[in-house]
N, C-alpha and C. Protein backbone atom coordinates (compact mmCIF):
# COMPACT_ATOMS: atom_id res chain seq x y z
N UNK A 1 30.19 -24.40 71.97
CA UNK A 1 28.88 -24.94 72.25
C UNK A 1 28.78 -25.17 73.75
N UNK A 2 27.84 -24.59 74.06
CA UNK A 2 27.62 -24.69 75.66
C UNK A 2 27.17 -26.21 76.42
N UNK A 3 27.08 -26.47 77.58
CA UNK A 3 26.94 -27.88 78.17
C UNK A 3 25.84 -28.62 78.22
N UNK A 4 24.90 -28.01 77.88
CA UNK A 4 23.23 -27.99 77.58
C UNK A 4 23.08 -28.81 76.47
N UNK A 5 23.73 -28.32 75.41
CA UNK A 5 23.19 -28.75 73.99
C UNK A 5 24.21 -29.99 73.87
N UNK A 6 25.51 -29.93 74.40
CA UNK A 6 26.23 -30.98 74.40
C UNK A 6 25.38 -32.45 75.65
N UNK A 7 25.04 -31.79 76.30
CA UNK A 7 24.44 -33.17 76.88
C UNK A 7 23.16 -33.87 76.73
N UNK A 8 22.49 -32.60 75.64
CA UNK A 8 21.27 -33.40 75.13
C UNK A 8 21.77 -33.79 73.41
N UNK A 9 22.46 -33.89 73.40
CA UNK A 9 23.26 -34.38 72.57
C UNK A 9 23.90 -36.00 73.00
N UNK A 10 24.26 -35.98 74.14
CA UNK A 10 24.92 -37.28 74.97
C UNK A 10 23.61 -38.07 74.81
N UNK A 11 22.42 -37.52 75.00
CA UNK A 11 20.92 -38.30 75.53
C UNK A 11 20.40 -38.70 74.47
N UNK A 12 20.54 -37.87 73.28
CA UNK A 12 20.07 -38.24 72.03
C UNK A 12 20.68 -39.44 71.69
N UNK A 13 22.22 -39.58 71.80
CA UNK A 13 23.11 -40.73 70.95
C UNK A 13 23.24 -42.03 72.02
N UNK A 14 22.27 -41.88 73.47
CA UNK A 14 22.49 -43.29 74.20
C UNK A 14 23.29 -42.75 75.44
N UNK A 15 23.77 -41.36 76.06
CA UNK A 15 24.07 -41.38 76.99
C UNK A 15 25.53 -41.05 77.13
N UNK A 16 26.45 -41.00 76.15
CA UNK A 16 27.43 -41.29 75.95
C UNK A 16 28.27 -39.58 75.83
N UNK A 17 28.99 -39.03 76.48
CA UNK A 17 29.27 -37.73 76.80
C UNK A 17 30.39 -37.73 75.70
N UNK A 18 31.35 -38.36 76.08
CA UNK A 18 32.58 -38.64 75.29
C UNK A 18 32.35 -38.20 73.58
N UNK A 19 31.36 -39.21 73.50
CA UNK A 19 30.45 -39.15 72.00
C UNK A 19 30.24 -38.18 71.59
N UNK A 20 29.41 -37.36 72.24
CA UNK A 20 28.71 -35.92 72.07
C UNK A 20 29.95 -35.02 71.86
N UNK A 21 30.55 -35.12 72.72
CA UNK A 21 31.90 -33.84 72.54
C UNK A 21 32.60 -33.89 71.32
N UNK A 22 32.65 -35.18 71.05
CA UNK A 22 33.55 -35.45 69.77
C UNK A 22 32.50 -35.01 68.58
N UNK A 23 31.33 -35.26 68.53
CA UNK A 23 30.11 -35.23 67.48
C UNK A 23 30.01 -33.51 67.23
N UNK A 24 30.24 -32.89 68.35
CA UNK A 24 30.03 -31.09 68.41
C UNK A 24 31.36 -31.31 67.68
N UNK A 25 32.51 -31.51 67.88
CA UNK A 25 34.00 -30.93 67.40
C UNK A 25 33.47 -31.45 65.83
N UNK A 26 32.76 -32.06 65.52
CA UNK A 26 32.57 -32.14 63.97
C UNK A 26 32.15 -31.22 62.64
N UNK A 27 31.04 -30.19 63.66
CA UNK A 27 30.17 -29.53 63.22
C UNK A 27 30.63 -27.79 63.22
N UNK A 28 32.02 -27.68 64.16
CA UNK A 28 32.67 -26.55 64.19
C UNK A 28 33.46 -26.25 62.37
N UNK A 29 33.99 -26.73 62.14
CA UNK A 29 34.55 -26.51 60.53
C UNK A 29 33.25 -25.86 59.81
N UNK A 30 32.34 -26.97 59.80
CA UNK A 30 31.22 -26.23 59.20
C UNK A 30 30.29 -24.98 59.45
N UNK A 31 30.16 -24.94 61.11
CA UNK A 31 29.64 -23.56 61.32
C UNK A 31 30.91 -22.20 60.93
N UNK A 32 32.30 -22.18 61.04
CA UNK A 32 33.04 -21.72 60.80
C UNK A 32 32.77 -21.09 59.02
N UNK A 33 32.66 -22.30 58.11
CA UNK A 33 32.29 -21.73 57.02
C UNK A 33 31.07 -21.20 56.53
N UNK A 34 30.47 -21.58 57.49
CA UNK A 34 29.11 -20.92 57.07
C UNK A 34 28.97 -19.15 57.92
N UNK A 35 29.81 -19.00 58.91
CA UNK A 35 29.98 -17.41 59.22
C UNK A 35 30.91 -16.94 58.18
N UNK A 36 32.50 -17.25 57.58
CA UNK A 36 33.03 -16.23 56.93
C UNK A 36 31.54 -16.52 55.04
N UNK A 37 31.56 -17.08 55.08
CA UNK A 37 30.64 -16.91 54.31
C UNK A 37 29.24 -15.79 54.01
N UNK A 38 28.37 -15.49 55.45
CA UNK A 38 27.85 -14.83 55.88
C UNK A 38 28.72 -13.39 55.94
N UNK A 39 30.01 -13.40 56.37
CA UNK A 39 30.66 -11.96 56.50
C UNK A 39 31.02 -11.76 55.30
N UNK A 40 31.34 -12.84 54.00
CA UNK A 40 31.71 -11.87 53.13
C UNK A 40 30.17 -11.43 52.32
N UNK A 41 29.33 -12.05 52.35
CA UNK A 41 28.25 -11.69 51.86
C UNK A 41 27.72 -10.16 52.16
N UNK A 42 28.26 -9.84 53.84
CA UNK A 42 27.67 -8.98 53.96
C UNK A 42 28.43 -7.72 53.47
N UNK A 43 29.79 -7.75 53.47
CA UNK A 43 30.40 -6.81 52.64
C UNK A 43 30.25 -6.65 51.25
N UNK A 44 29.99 -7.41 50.64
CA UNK A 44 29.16 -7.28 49.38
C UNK A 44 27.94 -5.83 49.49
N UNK A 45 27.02 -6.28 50.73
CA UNK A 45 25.73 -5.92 50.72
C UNK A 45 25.72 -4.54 51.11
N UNK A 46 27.29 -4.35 51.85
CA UNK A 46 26.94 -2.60 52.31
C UNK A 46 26.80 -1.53 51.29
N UNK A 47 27.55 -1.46 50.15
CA UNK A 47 27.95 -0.85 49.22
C UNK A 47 26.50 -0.68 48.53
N UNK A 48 25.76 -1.16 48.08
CA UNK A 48 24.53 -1.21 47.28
C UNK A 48 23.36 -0.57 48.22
N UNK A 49 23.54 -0.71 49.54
CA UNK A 49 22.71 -0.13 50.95
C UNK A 49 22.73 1.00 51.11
N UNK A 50 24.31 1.52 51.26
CA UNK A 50 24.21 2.95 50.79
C UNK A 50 23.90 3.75 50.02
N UNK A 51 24.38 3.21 48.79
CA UNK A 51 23.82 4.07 47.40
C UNK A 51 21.98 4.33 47.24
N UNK A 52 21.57 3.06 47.97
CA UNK A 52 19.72 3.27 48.15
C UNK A 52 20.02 4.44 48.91
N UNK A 53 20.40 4.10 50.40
CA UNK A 53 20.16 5.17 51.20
C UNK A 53 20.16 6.52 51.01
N UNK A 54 21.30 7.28 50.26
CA UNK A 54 21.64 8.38 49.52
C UNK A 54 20.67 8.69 48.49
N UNK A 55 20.11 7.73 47.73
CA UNK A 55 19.32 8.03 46.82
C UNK A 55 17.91 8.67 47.16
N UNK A 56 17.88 7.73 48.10
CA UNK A 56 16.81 7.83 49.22
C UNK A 56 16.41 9.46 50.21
N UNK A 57 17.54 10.04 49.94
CA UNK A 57 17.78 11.40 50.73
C UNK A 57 18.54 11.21 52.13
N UNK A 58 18.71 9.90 52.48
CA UNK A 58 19.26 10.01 53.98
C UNK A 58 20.69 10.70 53.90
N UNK A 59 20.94 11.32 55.02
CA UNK A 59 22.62 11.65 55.20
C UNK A 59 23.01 10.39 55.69
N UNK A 60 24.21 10.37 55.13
CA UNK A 60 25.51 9.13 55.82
C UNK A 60 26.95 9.89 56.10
């Protein structure tokens, strides 16, 4: 998370930088699961994409 969002983050909670840094290190686990989540979804999604596509007439 870049220094921007972390310090309007500091401004939101009273000013407090220390705060903010620690408050971002909270929210990393969760963005973490919410991408492999997103990646396995999308491997799911290729397989069914193609078979349209082919059906479809495209070359692959």
């Amino acid at each position: 998370m870049n220094t921007y969002a972390e310090r309007m983050i500091s401004d939101r909670i009273g000013g407090d930088l220390a705060g903010a840094f620690f408050r971002v290190n909270w929210f990393a686990p969760v963005i973490v699961g919410l991408m492999a989540i997103v990646l396995i979804c999308y491997g799911r999604d290729e397989d069914p994409m193609l078979e349209k596509a082919r059906a479809g007439g495209e070359e692959i």
